[in-house]
N, C-alpha and C. Protein backbone atom coordinates (compact mmCIF):
# COMPACT_ATOMS: atom_id res chain seq x y z
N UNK A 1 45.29 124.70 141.15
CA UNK A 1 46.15 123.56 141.39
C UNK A 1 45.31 122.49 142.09
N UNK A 2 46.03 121.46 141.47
CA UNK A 2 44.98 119.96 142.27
C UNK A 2 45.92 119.33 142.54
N UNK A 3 45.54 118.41 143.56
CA UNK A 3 46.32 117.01 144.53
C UNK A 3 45.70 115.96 143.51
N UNK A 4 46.78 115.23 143.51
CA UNK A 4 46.62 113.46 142.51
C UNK A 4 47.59 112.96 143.95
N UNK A 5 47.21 111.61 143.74
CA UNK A 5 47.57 110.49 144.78
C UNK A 5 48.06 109.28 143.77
N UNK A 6 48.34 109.62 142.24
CA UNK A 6 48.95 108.19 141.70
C UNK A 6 50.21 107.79 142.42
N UNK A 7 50.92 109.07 142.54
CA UNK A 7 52.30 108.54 143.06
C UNK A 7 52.34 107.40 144.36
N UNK A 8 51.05 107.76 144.95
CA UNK A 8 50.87 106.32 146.31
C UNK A 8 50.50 105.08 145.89
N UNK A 9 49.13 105.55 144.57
CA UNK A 9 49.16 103.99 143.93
C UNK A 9 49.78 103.54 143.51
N UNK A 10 51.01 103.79 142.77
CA UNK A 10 52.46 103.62 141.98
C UNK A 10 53.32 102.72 143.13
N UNK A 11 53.20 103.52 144.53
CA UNK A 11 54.14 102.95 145.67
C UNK A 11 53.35 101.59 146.10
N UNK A 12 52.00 101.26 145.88
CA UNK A 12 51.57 100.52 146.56
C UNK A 12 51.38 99.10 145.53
N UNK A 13 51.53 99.43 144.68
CA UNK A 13 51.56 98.41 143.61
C UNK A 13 53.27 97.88 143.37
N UNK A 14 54.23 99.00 143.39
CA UNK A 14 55.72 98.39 143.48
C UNK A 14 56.12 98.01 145.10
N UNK A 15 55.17 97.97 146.16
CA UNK A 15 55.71 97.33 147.00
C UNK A 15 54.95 96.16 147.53
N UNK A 16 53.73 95.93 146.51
CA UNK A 16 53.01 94.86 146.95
C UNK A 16 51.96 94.45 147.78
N UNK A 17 51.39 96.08 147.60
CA UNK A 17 50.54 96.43 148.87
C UNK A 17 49.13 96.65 148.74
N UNK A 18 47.92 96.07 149.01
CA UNK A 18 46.77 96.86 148.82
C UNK A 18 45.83 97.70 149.52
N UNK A 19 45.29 98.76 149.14
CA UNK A 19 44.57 99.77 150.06
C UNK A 19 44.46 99.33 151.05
N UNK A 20 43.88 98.20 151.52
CA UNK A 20 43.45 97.48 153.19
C UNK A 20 45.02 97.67 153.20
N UNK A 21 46.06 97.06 153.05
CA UNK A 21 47.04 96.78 153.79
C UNK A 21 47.85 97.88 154.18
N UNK A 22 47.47 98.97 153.33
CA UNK A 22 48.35 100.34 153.62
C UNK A 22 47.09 101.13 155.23
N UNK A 23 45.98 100.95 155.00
CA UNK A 23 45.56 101.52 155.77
C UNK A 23 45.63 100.45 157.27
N UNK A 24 45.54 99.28 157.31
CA UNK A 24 46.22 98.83 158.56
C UNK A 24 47.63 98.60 159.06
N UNK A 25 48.53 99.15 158.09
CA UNK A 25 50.10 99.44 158.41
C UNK A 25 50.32 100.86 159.31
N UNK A 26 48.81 101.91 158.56
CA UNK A 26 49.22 102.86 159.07
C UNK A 26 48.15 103.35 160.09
N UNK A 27 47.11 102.51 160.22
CA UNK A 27 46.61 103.23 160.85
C UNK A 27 45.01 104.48 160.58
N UNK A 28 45.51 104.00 159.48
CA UNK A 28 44.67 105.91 159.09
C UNK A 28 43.26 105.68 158.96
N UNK A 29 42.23 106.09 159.03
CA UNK A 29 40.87 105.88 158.43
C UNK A 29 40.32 105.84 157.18
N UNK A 30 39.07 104.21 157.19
CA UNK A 30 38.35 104.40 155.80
C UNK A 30 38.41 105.57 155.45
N UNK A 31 37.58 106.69 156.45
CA UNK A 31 37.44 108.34 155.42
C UNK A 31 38.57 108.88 155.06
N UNK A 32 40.00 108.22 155.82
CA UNK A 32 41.04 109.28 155.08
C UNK A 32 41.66 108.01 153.55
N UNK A 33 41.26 107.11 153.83
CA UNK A 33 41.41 106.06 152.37
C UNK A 33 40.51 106.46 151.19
N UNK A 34 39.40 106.92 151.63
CA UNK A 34 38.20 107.62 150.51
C UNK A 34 39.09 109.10 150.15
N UNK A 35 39.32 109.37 151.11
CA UNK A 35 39.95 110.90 150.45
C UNK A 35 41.21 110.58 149.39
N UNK A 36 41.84 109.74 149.54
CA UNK A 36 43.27 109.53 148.54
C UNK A 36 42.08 109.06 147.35
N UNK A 37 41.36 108.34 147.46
CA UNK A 37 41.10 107.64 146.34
C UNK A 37 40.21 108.89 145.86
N UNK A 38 39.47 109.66 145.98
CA UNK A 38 39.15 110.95 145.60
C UNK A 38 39.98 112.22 144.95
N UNK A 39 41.34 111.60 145.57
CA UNK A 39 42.16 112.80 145.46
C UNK A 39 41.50 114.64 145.67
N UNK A 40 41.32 114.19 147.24
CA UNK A 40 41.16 115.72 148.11
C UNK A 40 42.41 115.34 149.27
N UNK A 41 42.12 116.80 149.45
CA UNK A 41 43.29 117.05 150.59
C UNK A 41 43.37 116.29 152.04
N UNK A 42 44.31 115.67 152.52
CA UNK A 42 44.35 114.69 153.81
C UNK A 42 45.58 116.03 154.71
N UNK A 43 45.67 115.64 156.23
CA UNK A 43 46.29 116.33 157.07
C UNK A 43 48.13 116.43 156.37
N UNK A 44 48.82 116.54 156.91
CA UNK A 44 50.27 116.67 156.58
C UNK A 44 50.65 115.38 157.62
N UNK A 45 50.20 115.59 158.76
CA UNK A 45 50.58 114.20 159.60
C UNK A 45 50.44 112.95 159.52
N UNK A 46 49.05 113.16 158.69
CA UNK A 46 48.95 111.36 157.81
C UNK A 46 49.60 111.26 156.61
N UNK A 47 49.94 112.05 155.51
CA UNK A 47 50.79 112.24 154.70
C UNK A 47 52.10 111.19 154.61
N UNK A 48 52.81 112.21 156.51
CA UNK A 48 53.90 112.19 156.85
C UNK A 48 54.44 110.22 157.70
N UNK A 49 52.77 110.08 158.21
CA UNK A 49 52.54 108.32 158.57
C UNK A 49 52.72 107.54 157.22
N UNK A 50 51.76 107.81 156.27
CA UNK A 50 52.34 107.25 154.98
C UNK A 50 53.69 106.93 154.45
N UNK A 51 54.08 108.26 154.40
CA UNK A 51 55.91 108.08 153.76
C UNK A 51 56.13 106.98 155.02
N UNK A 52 56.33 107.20 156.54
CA UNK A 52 57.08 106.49 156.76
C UNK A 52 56.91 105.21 156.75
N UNK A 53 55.30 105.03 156.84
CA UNK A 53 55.03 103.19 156.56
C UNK A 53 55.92 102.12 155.53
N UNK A 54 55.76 103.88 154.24
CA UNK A 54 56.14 102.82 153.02
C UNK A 54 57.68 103.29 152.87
N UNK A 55 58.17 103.85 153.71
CA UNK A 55 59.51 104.16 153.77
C UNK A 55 59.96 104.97 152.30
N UNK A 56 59.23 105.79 152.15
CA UNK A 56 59.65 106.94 150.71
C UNK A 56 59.60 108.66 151.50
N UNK A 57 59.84 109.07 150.40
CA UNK A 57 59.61 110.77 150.29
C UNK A 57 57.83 111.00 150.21
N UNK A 58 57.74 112.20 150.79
CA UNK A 58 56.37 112.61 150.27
C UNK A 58 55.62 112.87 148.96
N UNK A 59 57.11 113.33 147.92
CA UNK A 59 56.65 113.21 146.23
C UNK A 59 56.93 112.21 146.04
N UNK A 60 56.81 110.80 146.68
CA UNK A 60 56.06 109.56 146.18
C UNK A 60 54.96 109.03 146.44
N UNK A 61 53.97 109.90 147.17
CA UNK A 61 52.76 109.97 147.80
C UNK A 61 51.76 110.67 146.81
N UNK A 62 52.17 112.06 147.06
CA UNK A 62 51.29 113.32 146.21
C UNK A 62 51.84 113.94 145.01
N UNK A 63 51.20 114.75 144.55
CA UNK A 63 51.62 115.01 143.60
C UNK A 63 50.70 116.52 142.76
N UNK A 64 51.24 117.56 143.08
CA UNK A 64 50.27 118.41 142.89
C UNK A 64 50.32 118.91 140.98
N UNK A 65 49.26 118.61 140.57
CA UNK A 65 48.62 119.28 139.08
C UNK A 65 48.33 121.04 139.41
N UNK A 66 48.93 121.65 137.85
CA UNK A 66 48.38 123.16 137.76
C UNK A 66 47.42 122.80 136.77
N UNK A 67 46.39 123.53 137.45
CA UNK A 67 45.56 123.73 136.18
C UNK A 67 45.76 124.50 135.10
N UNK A 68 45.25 124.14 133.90
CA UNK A 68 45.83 124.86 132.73
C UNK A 68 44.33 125.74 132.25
């Protein structure tokens, strides 16, 4: 199983937002902005800063793939 992060680019494009602006809303670090855009694993607590910045659920953030 793999982590995808479209569902945040999806949120950040329908709310008008770009990478800089999500990461100074929330706070979080370049290295944890490289990790979404990598799609590797970030803490649950920045996750959980995310949803609430952009005011969604967490399956509008992540989004886990099975491998086939």
């Amino acid at each position: 199983m793999r982590i995808s992060y479209k569902p945040l680019w999806r949120q950040l494009v329908e709310k008008n937002m770009s990478k800089m602006d999500l990461l100074y809303a929330t706070g979080i670090s370049a290295c944890t902005l490289a990790k979404f855009g990598k799609n590797e694993p970030v803490r649950l607590d920045i996750l959980m800063k995310v949803c609430e910045t952009l005011d969604c659920r967490i399956e509008n953030v992540v989004e886990f793939i099975h491998n086939v």
